[in-house]
N, C-alpha and C. Protein backbone atom coordinates (compact mmCIF):
# COMPACT_ATOMS: atom_id res chain seq x y z
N UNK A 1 -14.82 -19.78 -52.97
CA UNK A 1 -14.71 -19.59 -51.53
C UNK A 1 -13.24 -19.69 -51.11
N UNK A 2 -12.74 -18.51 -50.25
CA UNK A 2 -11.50 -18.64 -49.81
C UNK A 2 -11.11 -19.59 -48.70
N UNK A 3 -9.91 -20.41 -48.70
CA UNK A 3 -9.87 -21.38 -47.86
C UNK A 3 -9.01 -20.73 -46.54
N UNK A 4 -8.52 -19.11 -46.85
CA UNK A 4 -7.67 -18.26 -46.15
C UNK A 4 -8.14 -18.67 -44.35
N UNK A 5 -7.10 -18.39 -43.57
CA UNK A 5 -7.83 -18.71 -42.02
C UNK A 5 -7.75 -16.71 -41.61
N UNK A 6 -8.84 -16.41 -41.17
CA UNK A 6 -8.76 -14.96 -40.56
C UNK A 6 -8.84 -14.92 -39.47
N UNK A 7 -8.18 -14.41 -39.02
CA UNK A 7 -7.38 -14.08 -37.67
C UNK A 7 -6.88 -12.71 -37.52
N UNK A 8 -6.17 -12.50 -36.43
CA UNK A 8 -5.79 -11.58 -35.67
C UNK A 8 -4.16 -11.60 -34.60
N UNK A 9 -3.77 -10.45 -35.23
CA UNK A 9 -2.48 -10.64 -34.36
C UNK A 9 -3.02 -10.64 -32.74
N UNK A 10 -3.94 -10.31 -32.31
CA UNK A 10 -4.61 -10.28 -30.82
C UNK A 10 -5.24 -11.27 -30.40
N UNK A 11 -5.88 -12.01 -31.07
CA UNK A 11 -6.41 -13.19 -31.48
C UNK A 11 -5.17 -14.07 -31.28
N UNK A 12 -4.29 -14.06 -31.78
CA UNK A 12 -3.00 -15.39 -31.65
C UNK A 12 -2.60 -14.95 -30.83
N UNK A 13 -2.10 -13.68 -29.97
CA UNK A 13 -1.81 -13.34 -28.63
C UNK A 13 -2.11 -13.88 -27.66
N UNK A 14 -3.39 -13.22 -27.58
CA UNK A 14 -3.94 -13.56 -26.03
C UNK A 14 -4.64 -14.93 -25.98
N UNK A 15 -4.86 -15.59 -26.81
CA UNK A 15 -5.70 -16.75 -26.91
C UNK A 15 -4.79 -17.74 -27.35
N UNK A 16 -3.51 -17.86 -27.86
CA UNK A 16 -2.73 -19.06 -28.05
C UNK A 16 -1.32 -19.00 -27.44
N UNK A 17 -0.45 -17.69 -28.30
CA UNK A 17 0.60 -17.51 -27.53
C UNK A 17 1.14 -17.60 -26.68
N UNK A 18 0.46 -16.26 -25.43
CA UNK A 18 0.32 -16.07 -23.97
C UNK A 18 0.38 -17.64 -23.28
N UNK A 19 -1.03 -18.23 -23.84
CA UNK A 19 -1.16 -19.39 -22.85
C UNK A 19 0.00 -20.24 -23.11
N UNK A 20 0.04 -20.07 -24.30
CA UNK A 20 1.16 -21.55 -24.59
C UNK A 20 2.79 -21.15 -23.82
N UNK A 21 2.89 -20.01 -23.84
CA UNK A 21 4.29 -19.28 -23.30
C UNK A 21 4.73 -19.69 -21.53
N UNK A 22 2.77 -19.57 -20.92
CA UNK A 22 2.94 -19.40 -19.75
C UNK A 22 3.21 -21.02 -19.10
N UNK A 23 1.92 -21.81 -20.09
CA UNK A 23 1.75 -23.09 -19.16
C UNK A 23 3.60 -23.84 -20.18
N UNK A 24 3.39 -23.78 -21.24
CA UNK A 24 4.65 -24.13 -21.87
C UNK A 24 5.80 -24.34 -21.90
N UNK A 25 5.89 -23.06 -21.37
CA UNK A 25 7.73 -22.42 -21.10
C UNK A 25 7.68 -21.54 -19.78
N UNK A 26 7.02 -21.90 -18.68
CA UNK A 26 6.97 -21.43 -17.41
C UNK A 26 8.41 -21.13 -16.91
N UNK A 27 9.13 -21.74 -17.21
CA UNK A 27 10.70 -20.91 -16.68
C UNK A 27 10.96 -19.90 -17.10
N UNK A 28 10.72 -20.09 -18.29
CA UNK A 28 10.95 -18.73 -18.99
C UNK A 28 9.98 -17.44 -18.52
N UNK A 29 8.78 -17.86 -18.63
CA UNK A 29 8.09 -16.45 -18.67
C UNK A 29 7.65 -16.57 -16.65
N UNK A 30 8.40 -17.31 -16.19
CA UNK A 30 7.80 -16.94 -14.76
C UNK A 30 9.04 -15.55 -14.16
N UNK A 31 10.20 -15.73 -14.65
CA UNK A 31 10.53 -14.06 -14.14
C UNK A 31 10.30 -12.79 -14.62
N UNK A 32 9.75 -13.11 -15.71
CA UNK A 32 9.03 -11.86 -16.49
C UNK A 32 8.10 -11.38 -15.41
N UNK A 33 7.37 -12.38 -15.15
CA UNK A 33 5.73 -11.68 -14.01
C UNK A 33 6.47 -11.32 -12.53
N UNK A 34 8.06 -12.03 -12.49
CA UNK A 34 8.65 -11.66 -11.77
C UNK A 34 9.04 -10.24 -11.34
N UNK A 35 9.29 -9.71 -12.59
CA UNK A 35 9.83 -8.47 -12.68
C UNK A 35 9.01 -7.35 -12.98
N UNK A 36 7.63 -7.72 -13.29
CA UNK A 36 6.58 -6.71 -13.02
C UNK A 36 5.98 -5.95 -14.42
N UNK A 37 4.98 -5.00 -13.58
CA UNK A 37 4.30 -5.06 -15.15
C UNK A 37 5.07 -4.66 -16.43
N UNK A 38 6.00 -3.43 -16.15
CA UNK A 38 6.78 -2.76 -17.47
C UNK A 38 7.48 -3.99 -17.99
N UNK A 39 8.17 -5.37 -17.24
CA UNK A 39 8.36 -6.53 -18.00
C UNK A 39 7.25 -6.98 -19.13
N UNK A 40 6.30 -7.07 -18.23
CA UNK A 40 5.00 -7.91 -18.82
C UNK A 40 4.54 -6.84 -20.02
N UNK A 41 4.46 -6.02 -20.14
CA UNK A 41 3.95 -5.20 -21.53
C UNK A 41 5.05 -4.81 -22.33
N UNK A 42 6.51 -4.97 -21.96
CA UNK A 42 7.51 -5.28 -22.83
C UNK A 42 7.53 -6.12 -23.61
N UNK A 43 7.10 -6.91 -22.98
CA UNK A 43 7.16 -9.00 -23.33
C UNK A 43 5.88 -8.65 -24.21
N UNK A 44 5.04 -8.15 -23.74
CA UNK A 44 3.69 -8.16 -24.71
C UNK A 44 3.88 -7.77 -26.31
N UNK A 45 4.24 -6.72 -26.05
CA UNK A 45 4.80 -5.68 -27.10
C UNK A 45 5.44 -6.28 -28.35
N UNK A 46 6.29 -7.35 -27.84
CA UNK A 46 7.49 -7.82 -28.78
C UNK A 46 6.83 -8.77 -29.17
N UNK A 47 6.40 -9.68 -28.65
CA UNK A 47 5.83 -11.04 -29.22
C UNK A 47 4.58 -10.33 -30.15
N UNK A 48 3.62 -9.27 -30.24
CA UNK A 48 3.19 -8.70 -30.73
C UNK A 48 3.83 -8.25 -32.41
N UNK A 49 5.04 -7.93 -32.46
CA UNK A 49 5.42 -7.63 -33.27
C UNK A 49 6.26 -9.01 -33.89
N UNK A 50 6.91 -9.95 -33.35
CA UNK A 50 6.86 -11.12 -33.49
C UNK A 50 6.06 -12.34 -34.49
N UNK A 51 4.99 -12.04 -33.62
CA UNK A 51 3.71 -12.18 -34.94
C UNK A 51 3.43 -11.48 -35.69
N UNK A 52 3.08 -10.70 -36.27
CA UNK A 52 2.73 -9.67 -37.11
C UNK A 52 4.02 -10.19 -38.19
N UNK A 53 5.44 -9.83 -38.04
CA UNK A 53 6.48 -10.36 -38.79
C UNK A 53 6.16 -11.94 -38.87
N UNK A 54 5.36 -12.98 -38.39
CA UNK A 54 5.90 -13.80 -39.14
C UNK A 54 4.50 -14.29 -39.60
N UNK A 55 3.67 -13.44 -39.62
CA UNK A 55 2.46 -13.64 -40.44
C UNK A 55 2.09 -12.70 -41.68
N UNK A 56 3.03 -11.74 -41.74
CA UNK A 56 2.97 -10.88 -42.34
C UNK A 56 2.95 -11.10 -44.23
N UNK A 57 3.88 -12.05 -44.61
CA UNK A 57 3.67 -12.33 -45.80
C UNK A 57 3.02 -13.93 -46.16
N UNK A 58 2.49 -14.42 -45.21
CA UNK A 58 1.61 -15.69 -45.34
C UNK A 58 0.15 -15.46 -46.35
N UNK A 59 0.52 -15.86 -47.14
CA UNK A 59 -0.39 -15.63 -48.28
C UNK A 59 -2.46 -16.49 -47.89
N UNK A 60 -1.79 -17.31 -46.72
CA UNK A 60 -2.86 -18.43 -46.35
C UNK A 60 -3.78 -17.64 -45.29
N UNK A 61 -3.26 -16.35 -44.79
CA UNK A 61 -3.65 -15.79 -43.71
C UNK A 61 -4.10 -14.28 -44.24
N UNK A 62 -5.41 -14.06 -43.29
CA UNK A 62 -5.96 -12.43 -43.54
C UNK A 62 -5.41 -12.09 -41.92
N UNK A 63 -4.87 -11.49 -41.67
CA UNK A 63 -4.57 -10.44 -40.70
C UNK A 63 -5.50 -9.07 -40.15
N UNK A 64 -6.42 -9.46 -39.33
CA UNK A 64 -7.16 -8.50 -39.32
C UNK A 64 -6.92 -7.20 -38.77
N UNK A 65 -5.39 -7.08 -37.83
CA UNK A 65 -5.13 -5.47 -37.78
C UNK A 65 -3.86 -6.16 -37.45
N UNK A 66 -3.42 -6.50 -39.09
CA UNK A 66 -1.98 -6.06 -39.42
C UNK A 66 -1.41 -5.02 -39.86
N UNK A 67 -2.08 -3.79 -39.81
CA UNK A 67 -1.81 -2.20 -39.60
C UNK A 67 -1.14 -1.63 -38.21
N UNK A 68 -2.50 -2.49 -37.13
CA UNK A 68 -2.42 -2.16 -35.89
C UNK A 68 -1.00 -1.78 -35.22
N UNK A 69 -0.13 -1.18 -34.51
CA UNK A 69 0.66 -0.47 -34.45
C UNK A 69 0.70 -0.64 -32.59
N UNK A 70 1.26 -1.22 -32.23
CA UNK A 70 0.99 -0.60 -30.65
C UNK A 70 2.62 -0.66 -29.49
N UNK A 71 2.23 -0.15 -28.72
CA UNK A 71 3.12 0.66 -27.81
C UNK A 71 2.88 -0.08 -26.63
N UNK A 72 3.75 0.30 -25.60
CA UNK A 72 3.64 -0.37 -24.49
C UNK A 72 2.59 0.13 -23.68
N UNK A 73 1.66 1.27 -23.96
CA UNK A 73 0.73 1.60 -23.25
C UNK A 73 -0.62 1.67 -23.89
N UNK A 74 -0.36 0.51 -24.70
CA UNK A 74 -1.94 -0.50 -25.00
C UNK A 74 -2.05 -1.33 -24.34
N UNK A 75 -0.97 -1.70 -23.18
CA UNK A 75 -0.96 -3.09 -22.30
C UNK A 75 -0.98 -3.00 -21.07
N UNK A 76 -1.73 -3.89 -19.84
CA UNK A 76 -1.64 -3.38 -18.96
C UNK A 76 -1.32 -4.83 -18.35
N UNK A 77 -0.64 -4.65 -16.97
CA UNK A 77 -0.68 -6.13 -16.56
C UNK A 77 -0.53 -5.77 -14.79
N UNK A 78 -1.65 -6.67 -14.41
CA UNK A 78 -1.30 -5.92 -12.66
C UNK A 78 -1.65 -7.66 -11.96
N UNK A 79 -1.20 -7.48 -10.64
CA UNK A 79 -1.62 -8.86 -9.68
C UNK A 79 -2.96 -8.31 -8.69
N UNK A 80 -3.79 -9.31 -8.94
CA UNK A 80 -5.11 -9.13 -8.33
C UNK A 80 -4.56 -10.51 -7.05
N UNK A 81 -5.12 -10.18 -6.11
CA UNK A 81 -5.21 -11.30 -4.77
C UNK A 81 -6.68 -11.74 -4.24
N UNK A 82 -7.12 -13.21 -4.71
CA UNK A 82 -8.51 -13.04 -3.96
C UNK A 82 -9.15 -13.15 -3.07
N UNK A 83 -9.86 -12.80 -2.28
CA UNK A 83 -9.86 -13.14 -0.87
C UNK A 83 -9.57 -14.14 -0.03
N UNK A 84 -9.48 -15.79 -0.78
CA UNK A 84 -8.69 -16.57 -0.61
C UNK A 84 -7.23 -16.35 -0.35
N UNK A 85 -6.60 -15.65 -1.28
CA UNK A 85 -5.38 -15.52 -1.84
C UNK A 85 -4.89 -16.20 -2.62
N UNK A 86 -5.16 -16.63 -3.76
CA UNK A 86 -5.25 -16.62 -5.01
C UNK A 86 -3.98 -15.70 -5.85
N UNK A 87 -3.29 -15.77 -6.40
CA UNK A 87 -2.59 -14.65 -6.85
C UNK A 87 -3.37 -14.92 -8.61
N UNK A 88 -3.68 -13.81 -9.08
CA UNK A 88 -4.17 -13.72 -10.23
C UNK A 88 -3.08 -12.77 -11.30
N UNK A 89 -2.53 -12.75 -12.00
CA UNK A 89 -1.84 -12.28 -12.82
C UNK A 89 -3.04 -11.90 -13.86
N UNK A 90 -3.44 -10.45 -14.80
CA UNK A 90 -4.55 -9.36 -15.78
C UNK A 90 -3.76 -9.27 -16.15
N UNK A 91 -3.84 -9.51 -17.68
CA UNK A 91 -3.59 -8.81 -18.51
C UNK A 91 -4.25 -7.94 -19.43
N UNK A 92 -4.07 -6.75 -19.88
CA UNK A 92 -5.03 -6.24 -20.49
C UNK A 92 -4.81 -6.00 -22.11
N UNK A 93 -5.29 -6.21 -22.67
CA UNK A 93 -4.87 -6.00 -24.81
C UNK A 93 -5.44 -4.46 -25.33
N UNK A 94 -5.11 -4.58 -26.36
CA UNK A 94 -5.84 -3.20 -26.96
C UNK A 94 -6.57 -3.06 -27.07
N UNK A 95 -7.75 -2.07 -27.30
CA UNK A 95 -9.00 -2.09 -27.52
C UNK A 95 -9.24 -2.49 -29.36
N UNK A 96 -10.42 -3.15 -29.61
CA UNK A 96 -10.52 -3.78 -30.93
C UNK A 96 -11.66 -3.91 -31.61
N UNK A 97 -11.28 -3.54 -33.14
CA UNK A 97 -12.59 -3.39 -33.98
C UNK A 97 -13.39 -4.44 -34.43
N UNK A 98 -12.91 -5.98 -33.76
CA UNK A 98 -13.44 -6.89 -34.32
C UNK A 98 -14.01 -7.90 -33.48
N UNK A 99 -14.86 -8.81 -33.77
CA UNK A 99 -15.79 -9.61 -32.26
C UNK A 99 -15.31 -11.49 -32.95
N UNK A 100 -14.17 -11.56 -32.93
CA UNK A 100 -13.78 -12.66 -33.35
C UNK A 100 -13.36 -13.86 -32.32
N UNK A 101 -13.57 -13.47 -31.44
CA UNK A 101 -13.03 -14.53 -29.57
C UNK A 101 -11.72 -13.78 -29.25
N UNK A 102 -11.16 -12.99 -30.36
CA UNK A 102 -9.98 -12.23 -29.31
C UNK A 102 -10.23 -11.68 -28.17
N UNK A 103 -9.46 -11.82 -27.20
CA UNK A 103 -9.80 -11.56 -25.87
C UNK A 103 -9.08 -9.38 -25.56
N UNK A 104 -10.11 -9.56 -24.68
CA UNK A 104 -10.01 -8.04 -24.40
C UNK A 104 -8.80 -7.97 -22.80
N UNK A 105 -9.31 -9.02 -22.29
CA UNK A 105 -8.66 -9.93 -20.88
C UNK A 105 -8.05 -11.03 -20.81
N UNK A 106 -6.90 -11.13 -20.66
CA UNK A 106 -6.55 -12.57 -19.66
C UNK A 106 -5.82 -12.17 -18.72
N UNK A 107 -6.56 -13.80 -17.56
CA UNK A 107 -5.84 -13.61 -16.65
C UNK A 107 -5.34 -15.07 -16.16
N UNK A 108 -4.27 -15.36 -15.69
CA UNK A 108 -3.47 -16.25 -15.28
C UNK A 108 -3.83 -16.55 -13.59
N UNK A 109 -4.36 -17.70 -13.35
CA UNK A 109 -4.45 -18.16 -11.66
C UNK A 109 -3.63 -18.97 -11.53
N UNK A 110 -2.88 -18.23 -10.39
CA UNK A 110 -2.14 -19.20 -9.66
C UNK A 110 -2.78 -20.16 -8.70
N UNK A 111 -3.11 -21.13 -9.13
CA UNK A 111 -3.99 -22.19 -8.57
C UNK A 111 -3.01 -23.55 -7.88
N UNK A 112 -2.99 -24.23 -7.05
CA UNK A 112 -2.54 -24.99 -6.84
C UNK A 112 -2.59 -26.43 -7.83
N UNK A 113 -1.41 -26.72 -7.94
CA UNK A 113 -1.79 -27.68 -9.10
C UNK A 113 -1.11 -27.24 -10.31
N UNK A 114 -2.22 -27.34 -11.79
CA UNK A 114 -1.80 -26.73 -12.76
C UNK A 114 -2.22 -25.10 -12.48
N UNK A 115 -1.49 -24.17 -13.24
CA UNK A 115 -2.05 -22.63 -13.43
C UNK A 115 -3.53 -22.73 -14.45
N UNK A 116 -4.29 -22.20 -13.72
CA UNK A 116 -6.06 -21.57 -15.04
C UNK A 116 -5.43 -20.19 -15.88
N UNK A 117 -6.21 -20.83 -17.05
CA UNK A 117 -5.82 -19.18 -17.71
C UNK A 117 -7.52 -18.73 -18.49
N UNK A 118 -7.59 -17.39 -17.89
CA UNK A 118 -9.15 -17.03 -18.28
C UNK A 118 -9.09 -15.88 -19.57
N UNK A 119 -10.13 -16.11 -20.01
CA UNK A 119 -10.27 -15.22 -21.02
C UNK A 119 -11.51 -14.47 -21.36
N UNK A 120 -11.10 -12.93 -21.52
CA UNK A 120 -12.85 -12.53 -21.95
C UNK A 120 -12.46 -11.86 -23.02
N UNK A 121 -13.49 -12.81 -24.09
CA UNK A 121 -13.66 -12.30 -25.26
C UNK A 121 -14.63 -11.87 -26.33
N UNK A 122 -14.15 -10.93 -26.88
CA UNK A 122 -15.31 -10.43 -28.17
C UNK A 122 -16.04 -11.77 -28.40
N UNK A 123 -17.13 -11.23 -28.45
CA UNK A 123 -18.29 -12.35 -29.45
C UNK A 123 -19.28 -11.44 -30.02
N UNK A 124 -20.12 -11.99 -30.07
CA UNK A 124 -21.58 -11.57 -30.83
C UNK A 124 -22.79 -12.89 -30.43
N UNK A 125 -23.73 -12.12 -29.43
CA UNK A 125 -25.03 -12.86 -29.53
C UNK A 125 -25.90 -12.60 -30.67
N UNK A 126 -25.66 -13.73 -31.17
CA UNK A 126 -26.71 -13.97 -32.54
C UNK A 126 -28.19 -13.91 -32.17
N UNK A 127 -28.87 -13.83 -31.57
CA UNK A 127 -29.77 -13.75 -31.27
C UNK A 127 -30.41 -12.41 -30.97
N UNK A 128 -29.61 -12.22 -30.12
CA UNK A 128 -29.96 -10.64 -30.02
C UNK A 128 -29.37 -9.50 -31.22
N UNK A 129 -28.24 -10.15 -31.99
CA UNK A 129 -27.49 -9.39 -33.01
C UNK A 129 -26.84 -8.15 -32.53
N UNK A 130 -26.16 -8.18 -30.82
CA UNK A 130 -25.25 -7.40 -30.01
C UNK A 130 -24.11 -7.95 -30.14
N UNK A 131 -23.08 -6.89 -30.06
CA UNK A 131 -21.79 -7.28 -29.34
C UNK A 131 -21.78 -7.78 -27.83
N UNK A 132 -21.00 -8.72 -27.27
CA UNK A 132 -21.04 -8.94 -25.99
C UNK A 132 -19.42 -9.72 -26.33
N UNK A 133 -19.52 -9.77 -24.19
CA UNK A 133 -17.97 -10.68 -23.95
C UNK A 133 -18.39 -12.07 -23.38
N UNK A 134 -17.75 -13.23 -23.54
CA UNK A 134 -17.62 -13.93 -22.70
C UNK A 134 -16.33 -14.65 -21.99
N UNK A 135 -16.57 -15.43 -21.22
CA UNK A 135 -16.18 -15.60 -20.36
C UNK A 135 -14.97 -17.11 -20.48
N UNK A 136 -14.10 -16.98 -21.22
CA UNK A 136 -13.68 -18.43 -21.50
C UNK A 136 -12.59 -19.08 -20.60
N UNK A 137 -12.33 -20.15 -20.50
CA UNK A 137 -10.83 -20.89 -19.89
C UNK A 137 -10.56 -21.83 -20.65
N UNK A 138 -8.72 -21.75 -21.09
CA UNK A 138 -8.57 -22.83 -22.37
C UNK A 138 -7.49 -23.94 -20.74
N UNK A 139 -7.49 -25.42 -20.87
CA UNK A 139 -7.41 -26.32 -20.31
C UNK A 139 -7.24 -27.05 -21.29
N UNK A 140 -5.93 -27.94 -20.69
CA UNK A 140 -5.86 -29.19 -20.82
C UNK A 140 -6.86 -30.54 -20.33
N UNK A 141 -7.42 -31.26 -20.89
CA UNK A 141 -8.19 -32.28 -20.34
C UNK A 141 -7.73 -33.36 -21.28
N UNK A 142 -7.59 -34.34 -20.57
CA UNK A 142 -7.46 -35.95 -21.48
C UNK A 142 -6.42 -35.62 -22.24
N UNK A 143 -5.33 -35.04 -21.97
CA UNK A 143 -4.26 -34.82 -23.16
C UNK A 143 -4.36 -33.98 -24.09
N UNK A 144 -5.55 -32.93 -24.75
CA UNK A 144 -6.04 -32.18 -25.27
C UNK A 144 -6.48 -30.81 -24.87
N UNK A 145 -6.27 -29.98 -25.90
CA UNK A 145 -6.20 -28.34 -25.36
C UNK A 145 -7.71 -27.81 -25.29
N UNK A 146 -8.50 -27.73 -24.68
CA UNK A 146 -9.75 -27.74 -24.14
C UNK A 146 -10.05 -26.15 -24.15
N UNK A 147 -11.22 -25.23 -24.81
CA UNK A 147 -11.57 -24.13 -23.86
C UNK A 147 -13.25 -24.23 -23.62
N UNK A 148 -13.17 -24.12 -22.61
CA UNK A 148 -14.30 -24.01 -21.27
C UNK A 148 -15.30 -22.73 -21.73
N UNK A 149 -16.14 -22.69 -22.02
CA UNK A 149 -17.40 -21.79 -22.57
C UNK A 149 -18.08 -20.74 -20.88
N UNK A 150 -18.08 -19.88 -20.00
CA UNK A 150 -18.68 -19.70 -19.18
C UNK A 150 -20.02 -18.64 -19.14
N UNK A 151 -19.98 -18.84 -20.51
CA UNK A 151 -21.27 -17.33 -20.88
C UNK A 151 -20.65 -16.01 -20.55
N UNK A 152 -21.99 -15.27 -20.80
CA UNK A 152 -21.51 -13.34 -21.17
C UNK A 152 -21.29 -13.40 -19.86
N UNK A 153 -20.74 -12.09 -19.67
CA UNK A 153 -20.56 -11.21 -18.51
C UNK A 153 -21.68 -9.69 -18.82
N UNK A 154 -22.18 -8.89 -17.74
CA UNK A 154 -22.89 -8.06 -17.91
C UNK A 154 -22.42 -7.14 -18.31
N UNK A 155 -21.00 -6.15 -17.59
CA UNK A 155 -19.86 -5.61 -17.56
C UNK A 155 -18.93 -5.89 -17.93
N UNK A 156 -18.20 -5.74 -19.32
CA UNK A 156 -17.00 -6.18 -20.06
C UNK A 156 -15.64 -5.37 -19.34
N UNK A 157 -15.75 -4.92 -17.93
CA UNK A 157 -14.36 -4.48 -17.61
C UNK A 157 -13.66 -5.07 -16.88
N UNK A 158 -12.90 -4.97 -16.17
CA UNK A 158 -11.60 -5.55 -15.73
C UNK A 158 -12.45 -6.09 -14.06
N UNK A 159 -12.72 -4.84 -13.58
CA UNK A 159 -13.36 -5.74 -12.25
C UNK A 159 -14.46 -6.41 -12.22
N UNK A 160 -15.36 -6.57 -13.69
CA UNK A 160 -16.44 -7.53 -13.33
C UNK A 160 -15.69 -9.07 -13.58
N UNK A 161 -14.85 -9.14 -14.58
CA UNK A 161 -14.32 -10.37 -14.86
C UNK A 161 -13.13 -10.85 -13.39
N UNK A 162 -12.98 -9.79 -12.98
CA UNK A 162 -11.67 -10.69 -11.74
C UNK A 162 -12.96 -11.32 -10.75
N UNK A 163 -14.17 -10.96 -10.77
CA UNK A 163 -14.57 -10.97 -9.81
C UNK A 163 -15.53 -12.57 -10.24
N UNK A 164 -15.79 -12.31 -11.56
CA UNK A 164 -16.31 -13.73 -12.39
C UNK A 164 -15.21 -14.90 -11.91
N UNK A 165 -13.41 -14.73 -12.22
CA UNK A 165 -12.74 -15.70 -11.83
C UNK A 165 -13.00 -16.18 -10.57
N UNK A 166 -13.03 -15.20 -9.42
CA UNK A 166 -12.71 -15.36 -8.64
C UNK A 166 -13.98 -16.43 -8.17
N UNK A 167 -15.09 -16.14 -8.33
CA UNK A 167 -15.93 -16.90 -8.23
C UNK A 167 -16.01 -18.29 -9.10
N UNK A 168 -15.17 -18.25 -10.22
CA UNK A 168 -15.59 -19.55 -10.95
C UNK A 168 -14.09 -20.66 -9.96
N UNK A 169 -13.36 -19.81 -9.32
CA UNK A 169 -12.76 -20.61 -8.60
C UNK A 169 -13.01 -20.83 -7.45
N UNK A 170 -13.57 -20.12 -6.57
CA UNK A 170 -14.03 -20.47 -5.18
C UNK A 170 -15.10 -22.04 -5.65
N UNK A 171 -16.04 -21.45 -6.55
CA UNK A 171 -16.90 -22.86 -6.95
C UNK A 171 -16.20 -23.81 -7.32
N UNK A 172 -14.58 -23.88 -7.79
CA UNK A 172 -13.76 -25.47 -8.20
C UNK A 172 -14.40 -25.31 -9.44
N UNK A 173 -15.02 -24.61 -9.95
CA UNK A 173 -15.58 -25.05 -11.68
C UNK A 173 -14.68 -25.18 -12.54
């Protein structure tokens, strides 16, 4: 049995990177969102390739689309406002052959307080033996990096999930 960890350059993106970049090094990456989306899928782009180079000859690691190849218009990044006013920062990833929790979505709330960062990602209901998305938020709690489980979504696109945040924040959940 291989003790290899499999993963994904999209997978360490949107689900570790990103977050760690934003809540992490917020000086840094707050004029990026400053400067708008062609920043934000620049920034995407590179740290993309970033990883890929430094996972690339890790003998401990399977890379599941370390082929994958992408451009700045696999990325999308726009500001959603919610009827509150909320500023929500989408991001959008490539589309992907694999149902591993890489996220298809994140999005960044500007919340008072600390920033939420949401995620919808590939899974698989075992039960039914479908592809589906759900609905995640990774958090700090008790000193520890926490992600928050919120179940499927019906609609895996961009406006059913702003509209999931928007509601999992009006509720304070």
């Amino acid at each position: 049995m291989s003790n290899k960890i499999n993963t994904s350059i999209q997978y360490q993106l949107s689900n570790i990177i990103l977050y760690q970049e934003i809540i992490g090094n917020w000086l840094v990456f707050k004029p990026i969102l400053e400067e708008g989306p062609e920043s934000i899928k620049r920034y995407l782009v590179e740290k993309w390739n970033e990883i890929r180079k430094k996972v690339k000859d890790n003998p401990e690691v399977i890379i599941n689309d370390i082929d994958k190849e992408v451009t700045i218009k696999d990325f999308d990044a726009r500001l959603i406002d919610t009827e509150d006013g909320t500023h929500i920062f989408v991001f959008t990833f490539p589309d992907y052959d694999f149902n591993d929790s890489t996220s298809k979505y994140t999005a960044l709330a500007l919340t008072k307080g600390i920033p939420r960062y949401f995620t919808l990602e590939y899974s698989t209901n075992l039960a039914k033996k479908e592809d589906c998305f759900v609905v995640g938020e990774i958090a700090i709690e008790k000193s520890s990096l926490q992600h928050r489980n919120y179940g499927t979504i019906e609609k895996a696109d961009l406006s059913t999930f702003v509209i999931c945040i928007a509601d999992l924040l009006k509720n304070n959940k």
